[in-house]
C-alpha atoms as a PDB file:
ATOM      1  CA  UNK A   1     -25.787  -6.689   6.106  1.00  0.00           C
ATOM      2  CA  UNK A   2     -22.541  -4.415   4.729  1.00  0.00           C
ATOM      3  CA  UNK A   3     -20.250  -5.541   2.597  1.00  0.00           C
ATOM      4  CA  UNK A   4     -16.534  -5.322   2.856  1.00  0.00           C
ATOM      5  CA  UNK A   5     -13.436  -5.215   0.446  1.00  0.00           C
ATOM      6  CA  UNK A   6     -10.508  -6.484   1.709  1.00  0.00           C
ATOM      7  CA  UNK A   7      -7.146  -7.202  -0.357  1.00  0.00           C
ATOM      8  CA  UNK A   8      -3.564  -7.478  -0.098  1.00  0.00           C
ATOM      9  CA  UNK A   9      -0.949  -6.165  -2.853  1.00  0.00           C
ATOM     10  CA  UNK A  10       2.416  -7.215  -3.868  1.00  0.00           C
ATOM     11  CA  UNK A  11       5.073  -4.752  -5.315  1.00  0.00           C
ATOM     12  CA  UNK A  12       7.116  -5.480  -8.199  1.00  0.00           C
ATOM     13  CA  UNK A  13      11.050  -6.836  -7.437  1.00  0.00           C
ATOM     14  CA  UNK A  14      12.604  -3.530  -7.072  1.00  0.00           C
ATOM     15  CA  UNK A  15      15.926  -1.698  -4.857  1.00  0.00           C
ATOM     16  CA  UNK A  16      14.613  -0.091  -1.685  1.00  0.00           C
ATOM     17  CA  UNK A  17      16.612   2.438  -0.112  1.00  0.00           C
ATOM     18  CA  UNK A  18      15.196   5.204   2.300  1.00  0.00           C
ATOM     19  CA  UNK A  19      16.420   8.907   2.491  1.00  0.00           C
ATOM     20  CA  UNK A  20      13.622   9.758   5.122  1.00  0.00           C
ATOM     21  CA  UNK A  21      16.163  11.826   7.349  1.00  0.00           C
ATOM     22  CA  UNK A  22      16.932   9.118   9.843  1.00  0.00           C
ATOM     23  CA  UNK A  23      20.452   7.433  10.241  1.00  0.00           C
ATOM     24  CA  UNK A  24      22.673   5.300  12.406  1.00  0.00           C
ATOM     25  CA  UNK A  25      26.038   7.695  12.234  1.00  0.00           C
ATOM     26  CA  UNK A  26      26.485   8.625   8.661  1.00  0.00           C
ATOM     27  CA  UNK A  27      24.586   5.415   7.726  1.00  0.00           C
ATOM     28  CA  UNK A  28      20.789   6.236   6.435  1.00  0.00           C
ATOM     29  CA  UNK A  29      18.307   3.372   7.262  1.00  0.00           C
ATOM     30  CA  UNK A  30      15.697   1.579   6.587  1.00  0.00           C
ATOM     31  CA  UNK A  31      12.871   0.451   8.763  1.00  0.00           C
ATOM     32  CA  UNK A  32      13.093  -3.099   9.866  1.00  0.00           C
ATOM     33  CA  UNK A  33      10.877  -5.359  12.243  1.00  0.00           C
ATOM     34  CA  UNK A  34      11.754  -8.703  13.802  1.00  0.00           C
ATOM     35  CA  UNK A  35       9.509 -11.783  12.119  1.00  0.00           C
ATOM     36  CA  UNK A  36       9.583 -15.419  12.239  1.00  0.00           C
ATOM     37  CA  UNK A  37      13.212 -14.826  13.523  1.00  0.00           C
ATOM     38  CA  UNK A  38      14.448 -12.804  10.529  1.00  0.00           C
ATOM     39  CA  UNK A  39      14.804  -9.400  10.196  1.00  0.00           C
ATOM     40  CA  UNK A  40      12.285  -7.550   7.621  1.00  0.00           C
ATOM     41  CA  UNK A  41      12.432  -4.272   5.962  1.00  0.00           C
ATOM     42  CA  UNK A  42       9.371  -2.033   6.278  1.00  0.00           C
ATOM     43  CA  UNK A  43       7.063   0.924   4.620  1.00  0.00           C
ATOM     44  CA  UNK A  44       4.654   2.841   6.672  1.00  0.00           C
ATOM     45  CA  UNK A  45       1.318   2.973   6.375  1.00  0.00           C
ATOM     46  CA  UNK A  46       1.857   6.661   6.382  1.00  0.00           C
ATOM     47  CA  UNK A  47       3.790   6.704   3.408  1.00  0.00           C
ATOM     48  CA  UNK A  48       1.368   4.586   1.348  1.00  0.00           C
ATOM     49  CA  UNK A  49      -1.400   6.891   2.653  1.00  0.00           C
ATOM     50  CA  UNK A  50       0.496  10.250   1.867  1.00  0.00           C
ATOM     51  CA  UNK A  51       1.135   8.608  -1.700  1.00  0.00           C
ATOM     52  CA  UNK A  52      -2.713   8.426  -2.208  1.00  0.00           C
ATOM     53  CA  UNK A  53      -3.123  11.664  -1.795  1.00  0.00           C
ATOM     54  CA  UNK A  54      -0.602  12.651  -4.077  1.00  0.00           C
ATOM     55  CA  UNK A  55      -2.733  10.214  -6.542  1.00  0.00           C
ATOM     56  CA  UNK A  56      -6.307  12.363  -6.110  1.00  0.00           C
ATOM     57  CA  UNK A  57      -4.198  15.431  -5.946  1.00  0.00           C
ATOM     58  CA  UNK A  58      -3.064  14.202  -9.304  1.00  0.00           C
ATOM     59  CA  UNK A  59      -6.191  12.842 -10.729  1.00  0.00           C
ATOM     60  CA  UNK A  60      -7.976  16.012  -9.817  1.00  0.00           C
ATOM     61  CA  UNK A  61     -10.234  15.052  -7.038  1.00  0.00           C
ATOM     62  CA  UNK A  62     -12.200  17.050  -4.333  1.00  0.00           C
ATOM     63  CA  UNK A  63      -9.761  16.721  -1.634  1.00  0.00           C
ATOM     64  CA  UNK A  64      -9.023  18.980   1.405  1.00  0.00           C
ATOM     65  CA  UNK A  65      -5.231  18.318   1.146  1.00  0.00           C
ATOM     66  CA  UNK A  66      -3.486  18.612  -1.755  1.00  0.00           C
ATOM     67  CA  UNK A  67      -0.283  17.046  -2.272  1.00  0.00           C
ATOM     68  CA  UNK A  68       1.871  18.303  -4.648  1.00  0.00           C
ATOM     69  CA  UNK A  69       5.786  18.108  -5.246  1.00  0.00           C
ATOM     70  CA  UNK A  70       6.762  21.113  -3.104  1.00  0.00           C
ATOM     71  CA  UNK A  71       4.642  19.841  -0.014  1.00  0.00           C
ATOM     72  CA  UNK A  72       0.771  20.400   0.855  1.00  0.00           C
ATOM     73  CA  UNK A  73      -1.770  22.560   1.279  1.00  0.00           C
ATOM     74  CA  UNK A  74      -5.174  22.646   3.208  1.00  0.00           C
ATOM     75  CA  UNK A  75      -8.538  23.903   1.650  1.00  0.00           C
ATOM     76  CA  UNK A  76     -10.691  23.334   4.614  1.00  0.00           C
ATOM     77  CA  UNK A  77      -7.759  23.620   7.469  1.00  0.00           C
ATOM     78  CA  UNK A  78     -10.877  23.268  10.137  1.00  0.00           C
ATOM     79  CA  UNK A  79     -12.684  20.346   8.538  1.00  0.00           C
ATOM     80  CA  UNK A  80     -16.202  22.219   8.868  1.00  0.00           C
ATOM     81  CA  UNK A  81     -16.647  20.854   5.379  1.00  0.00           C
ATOM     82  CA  UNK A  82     -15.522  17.380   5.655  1.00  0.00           C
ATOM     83  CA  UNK A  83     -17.751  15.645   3.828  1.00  0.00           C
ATOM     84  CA  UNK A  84     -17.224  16.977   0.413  1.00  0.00           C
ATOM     85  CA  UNK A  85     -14.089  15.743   0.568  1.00  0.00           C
ATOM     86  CA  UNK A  86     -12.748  12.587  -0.485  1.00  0.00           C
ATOM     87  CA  UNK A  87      -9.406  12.390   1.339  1.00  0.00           C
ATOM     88  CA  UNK A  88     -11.282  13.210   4.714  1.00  0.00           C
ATOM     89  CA  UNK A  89     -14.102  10.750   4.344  1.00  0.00           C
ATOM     90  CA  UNK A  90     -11.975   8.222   3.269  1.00  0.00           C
ATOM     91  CA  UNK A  91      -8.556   8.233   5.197  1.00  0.00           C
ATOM     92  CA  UNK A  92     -10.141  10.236   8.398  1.00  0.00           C
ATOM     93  CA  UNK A  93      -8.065  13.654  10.200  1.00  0.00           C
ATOM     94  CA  UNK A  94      -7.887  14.785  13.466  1.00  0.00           C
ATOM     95  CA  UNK A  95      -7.982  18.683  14.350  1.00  0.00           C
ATOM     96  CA  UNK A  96      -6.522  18.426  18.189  1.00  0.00           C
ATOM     97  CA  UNK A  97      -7.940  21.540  20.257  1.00  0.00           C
ATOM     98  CA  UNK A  98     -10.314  21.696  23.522  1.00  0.00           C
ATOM     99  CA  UNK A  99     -13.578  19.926  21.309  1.00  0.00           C
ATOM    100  CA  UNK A 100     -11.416  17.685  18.731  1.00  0.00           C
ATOM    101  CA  UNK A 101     -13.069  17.635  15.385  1.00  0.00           C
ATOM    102  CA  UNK A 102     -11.641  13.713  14.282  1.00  0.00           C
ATOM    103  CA  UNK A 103     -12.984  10.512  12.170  1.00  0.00           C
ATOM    104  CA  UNK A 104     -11.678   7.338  11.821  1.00  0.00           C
ATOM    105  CA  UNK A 105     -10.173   6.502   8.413  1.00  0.00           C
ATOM    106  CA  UNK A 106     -12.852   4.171   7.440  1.00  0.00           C
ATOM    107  CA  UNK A 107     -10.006   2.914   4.374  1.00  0.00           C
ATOM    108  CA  UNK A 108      -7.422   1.074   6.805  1.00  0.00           C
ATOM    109  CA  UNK A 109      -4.177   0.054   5.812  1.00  0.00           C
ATOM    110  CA  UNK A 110      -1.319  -1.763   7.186  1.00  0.00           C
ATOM    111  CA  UNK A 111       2.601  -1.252   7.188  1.00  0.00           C
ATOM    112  CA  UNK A 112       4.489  -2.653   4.153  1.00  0.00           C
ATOM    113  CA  UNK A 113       6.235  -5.333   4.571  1.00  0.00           C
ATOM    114  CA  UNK A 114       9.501  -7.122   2.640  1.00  0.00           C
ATOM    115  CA  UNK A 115       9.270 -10.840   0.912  1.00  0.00           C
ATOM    116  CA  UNK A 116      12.658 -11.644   1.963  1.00  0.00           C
ATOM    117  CA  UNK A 117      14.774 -10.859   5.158  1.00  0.00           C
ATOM    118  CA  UNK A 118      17.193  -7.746   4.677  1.00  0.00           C
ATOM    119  CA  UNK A 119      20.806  -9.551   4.342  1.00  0.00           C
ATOM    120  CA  UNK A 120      22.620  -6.363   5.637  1.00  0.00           C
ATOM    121  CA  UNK A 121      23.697  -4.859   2.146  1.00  0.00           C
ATOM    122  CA  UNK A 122      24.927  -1.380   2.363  1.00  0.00           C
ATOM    123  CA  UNK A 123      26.109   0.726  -0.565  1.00  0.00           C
ATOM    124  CA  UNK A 124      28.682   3.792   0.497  1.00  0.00           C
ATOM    125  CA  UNK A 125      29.045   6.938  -1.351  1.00  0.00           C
ATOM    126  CA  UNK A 126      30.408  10.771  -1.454  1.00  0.00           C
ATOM    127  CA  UNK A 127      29.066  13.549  -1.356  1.00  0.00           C
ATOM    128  CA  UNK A 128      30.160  15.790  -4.342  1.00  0.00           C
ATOM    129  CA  UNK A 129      32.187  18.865  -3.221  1.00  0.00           C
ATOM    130  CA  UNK A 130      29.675  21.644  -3.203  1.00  0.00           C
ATOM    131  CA  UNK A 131      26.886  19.267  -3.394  1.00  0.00           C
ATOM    132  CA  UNK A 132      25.509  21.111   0.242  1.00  0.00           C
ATOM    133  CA  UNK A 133      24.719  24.231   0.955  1.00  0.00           C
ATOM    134  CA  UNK A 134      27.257  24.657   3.392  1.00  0.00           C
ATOM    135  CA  UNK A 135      29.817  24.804   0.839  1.00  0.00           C
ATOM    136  CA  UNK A 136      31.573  21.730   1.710  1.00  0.00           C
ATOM    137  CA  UNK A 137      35.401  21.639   0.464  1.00  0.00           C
ATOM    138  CA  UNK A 138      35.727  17.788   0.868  1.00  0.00           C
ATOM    139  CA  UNK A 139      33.768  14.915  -0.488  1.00  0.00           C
ATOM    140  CA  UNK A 140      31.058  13.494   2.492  1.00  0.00           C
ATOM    141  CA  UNK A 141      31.172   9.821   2.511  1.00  0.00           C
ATOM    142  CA  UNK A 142      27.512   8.363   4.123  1.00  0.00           C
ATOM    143  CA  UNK A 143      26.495   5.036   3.262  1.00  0.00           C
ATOM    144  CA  UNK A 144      22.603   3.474   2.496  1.00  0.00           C
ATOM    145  CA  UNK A 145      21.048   0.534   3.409  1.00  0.00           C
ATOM    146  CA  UNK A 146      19.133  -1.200  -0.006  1.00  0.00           C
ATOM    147  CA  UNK A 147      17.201  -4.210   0.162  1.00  0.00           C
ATOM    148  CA  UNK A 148      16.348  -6.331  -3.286  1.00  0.00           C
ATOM    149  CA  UNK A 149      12.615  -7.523  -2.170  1.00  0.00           C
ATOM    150  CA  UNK A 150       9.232  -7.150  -3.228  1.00  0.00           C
ATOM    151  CA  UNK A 151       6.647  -5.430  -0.513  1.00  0.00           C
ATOM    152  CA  UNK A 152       3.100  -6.323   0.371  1.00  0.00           C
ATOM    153  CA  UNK A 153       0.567  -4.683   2.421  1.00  0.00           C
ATOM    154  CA  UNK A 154      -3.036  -5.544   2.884  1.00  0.00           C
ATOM    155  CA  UNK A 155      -6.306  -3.086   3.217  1.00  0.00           C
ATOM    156  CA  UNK A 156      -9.679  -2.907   4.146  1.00  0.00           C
ATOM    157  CA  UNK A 157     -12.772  -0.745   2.953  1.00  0.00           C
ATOM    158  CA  UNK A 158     -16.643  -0.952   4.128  1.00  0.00           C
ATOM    159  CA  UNK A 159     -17.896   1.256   2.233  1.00  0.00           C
ATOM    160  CA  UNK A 160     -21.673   1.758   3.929  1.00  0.00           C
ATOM    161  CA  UNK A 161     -19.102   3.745   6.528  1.00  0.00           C
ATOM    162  CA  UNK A 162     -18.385   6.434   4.055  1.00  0.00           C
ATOM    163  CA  UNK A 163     -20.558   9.360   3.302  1.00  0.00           C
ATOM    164  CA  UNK A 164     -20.364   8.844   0.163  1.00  0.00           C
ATOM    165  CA  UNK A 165     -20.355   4.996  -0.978  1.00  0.00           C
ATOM    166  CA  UNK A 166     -19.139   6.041  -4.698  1.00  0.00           C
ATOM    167  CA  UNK A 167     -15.742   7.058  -3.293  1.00  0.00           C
ATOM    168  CA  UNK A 168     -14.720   3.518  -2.604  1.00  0.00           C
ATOM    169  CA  UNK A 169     -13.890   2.910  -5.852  1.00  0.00           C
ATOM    170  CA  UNK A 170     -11.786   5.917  -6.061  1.00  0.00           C
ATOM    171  CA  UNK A 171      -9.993   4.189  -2.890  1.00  0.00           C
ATOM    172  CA  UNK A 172      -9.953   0.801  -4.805  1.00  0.00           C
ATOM    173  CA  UNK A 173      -8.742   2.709  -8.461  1.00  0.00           C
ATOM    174  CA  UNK A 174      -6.145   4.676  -6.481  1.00  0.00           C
ATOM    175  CA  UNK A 175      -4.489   1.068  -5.325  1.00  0.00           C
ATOM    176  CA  UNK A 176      -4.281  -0.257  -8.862  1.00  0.00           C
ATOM    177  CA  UNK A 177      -2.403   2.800 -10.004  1.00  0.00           C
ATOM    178  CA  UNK A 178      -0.217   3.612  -6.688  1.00  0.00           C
ATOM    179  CA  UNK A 179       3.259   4.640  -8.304  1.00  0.00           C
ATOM    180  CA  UNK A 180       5.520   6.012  -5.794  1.00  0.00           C
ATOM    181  CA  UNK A 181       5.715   6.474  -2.239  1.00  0.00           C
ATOM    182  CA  UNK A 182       6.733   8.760  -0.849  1.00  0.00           C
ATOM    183  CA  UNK A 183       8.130   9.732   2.616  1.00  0.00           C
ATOM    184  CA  UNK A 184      10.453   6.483   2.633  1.00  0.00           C
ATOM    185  CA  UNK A 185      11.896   6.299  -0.910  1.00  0.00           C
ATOM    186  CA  UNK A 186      11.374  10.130  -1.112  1.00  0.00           C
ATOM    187  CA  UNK A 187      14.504  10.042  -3.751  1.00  0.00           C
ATOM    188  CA  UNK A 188      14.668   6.790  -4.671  1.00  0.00           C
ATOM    189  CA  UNK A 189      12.352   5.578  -7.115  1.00  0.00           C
ATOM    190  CA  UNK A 190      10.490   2.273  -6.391  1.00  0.00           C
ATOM    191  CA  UNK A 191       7.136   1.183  -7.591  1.00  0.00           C
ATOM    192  CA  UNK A 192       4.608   0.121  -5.572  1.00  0.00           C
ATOM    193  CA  UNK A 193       2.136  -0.672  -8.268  1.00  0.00           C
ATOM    194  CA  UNK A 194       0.746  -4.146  -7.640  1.00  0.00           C
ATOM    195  CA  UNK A 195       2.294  -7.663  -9.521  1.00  0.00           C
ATOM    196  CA  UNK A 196      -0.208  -9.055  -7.792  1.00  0.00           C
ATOM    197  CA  UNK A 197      -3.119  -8.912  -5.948  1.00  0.00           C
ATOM    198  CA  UNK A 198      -5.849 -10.545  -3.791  1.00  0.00           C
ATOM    199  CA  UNK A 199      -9.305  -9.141  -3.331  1.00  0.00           C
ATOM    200  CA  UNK A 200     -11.884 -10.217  -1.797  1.00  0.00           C
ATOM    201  CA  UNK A 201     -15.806  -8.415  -1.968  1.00  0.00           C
ATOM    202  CA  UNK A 202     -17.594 -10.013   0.877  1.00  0.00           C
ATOM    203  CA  UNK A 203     -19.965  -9.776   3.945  1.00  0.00           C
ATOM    204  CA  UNK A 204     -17.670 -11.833   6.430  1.00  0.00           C
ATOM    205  CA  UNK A 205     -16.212  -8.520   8.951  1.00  0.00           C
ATOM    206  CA  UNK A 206     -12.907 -10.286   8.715  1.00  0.00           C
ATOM    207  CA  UNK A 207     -10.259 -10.140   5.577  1.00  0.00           C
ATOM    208  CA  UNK A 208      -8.625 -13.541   6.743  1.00  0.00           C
ATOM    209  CA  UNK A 209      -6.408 -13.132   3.825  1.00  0.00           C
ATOM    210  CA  UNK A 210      -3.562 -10.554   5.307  1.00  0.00           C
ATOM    211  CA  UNK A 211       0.193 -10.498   3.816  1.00  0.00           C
ATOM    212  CA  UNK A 212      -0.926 -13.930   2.356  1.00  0.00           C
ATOM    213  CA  UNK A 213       1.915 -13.855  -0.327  1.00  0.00           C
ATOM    214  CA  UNK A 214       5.379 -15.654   0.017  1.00  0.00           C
ATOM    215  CA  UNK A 215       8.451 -15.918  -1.334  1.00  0.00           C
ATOM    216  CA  UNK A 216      10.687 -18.784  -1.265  1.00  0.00           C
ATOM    217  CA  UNK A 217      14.551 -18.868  -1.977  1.00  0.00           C
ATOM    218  CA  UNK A 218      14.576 -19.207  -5.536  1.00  0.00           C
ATOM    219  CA  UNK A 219      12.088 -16.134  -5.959  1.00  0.00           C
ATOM    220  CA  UNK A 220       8.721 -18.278  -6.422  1.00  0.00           C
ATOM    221  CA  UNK A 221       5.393 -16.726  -5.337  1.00  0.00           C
ATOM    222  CA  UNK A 222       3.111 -18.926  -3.089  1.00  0.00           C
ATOM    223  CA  UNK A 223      -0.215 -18.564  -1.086  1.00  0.00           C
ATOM    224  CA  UNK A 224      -0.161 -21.122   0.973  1.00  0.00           C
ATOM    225  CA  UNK A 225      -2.184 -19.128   3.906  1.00  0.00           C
ATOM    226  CA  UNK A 226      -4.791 -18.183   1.013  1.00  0.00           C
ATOM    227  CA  UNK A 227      -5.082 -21.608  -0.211  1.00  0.00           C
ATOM    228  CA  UNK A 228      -5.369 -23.553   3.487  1.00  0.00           C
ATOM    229  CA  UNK A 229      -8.345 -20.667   4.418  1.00  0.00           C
ATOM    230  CA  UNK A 230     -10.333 -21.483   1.285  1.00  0.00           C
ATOM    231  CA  UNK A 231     -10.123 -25.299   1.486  1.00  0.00           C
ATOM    232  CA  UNK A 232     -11.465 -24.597   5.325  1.00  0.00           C
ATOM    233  CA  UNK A 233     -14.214 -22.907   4.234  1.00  0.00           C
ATOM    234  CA  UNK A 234     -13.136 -19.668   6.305  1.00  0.00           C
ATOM    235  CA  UNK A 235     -13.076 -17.461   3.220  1.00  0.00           C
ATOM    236  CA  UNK A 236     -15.678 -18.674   0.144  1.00  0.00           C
ATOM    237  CA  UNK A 237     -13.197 -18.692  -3.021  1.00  0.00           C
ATOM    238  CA  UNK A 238     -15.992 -17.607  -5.218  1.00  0.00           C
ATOM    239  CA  UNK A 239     -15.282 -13.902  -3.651  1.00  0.00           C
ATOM    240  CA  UNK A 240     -11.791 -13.821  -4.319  1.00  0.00           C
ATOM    241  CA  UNK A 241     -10.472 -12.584  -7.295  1.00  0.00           C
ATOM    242  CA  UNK A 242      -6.159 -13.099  -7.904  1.00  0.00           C
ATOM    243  CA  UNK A 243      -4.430 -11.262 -10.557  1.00  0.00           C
ATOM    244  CA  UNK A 244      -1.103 -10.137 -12.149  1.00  0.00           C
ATOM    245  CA  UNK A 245       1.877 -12.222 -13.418  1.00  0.00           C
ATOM    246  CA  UNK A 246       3.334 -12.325 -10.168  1.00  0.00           C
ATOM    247  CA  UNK A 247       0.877 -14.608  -9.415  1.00  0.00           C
ATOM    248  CA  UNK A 248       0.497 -16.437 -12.843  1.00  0.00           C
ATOM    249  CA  UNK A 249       2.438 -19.629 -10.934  1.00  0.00           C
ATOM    250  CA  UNK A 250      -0.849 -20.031  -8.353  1.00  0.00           C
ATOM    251  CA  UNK A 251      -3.642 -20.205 -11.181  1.00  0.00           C
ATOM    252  CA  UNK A 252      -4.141 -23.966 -10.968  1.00  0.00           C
ATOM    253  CA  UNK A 253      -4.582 -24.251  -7.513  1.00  0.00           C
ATOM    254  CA  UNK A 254      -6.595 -21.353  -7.535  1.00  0.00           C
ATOM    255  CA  UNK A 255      -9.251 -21.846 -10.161  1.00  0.00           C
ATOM    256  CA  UNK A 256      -9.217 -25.809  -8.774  1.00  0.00           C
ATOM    257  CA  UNK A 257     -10.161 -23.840  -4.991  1.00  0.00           C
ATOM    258  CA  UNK A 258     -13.223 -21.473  -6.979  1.00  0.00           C
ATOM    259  CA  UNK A 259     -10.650 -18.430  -7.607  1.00  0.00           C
ATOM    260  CA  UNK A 260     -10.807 -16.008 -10.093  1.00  0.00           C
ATOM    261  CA  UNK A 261      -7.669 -15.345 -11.701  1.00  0.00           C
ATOM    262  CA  UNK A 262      -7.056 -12.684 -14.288  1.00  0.00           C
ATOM    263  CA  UNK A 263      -3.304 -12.527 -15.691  1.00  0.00           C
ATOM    264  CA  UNK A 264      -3.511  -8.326 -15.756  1.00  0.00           C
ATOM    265  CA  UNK A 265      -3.820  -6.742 -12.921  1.00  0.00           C
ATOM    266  CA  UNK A 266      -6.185  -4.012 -14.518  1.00  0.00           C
ATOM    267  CA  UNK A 267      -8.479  -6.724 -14.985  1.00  0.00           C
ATOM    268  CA  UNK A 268      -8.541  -8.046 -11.270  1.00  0.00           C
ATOM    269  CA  UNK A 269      -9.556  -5.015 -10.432  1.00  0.00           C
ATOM    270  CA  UNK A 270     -12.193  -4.731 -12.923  1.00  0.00           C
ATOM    271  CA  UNK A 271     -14.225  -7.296 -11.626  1.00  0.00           C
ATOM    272  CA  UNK A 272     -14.047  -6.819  -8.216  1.00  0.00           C
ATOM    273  CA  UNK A 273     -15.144  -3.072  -9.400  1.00  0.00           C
ATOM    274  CA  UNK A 274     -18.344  -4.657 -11.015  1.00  0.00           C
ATOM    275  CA  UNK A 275     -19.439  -6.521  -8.131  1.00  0.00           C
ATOM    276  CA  UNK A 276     -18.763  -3.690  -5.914  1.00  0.00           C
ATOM    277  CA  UNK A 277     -21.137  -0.969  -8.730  1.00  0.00           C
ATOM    278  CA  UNK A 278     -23.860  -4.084  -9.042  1.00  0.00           C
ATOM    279  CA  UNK A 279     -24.250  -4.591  -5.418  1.00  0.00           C
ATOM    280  CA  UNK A 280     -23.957  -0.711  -4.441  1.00  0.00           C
ATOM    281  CA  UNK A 281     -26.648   0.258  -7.066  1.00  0.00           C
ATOM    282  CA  UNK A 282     -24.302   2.449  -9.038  1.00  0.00           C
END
């Protein structure tokens, strides 16, 4: 019977702002989506996915597309030789033509989503004369939507899908370290490194623990979803390991539900990386 890792991350407190190319007049914006009546600022899936290339680019994997500051580049453009490749067993490709060569990203991940509803803040600035290469004569004034909030996003890994079972812990490493990401804070930096995290090693086919994080009015962390599916006995708390300081507030009810809780994140990760190598045989 596989065995699936499922977890969901939450960013650090940080300014988003997006400089992706798209804009309402001179205003640039950020993604938003309607929930619970509020209105919610967004990151791709895309993004987070294009930033984990940039992180085996960086770490020098076996990849097929390297990302690099000035763009990317293909070493097997026709995917003949897929499966020595880490980026294309792991987050799939398609090549469309008459008899499409395509795979499934067996690592699945979902959009980014904000803590807090966006309140509408816009900053408004000028362009610096000369700053184009037009050779403008006047300032530009455009104007940026921020949002204060912390992200999360969940994902999901079985790794008897891959070709090589090894790589999901290059998946699961490449989380823990994400930095940047790119594509919708292309300029602006903001860290998507986790503050916390819940993972969960398992054989039930179903995370059950998805954007399980949230934040009330005065900033405080809860878990409330986590918390109600463990004392249900839909998820088994013994496979869930919490970490990170974002989190540090939930450790009593967690260790009194069978959680693991590790104040670094680092160390989260650690153990879920042991019981992933023990189980796996490597």
């Amino acid at each position: 019977m596989a065995r699936h890792l499922f977890g969901t991350v939450l960013t650090l407190h940080g300014i988003a702002s997006n400089n992706r190319g798209e804009s309402a007049g001179n205003v640039t914006t950020l993604q938003k989506v309607i929930k619970d009546d509020g209105l919610f600022t967004t990151v791709s899936a895309e993004a987070i996915r294009y930033a984990i290339r940039e992180a085996f680019t960086e770490a020098g994997k076996a990849v097929n597309r390297r990302i690099t500051p000035d763009g990317s580049e293909w070493t097997d453009p026709t995917f003949e030789d897929w499966t020595s490749h880490l980026d294309d067993d792991l987050l799939g490709f398609m090549l469309p033509r008459e008899d499409t060569v395509k795979r499934r990203g067996r690592l699945e991940i979902t959009r980014a989503l904000s803590t807090r509803p966006w309140p509408g803040d816009v900053v408004f600035n000028a362009a610096a004369v000369g700053a184009q290469s037009s050779g403008n004569t006047d300032p530009i004034p455009y104007g940026t939507e921020i949002h204060a909030t912390r992200y999360q996003y969940s994902f999901a890994l079985t790794p008897e899908a891959l070709e090589e079972q090894r790589r999901a812990i290059d998946a699961l490493e490449s989380i823990r370290d994400l930095r940047r990401v790119a594509g919708n804070h292309s300029r602006h930096l903001y860290d998507f490194s986790p503050d916390a995290v819940v993972l969960r090693w398992t054989h039930d086919p179903a995370p059950r623990l998805m954007y399980c994080f949230e934040q009330d009015e005065r900033g405080a962390i809860t878990a409330d979803s986590l918390l109600l599916r463990i004392g249900s006995g839909d998820i088994d708390g013994s496979e869930v390991v919490v970490g990170g300081p974002a989190a540090l507030g939930l450790r009593d009810s967690l260790t009194a539900a069978g959680v693991q809780y590790k104040e670094g994140i680092k160390d989260a990760f650690a153990v879920i990386e042991a019981r992933m190598r023990h189980d796996l045989g490597f």
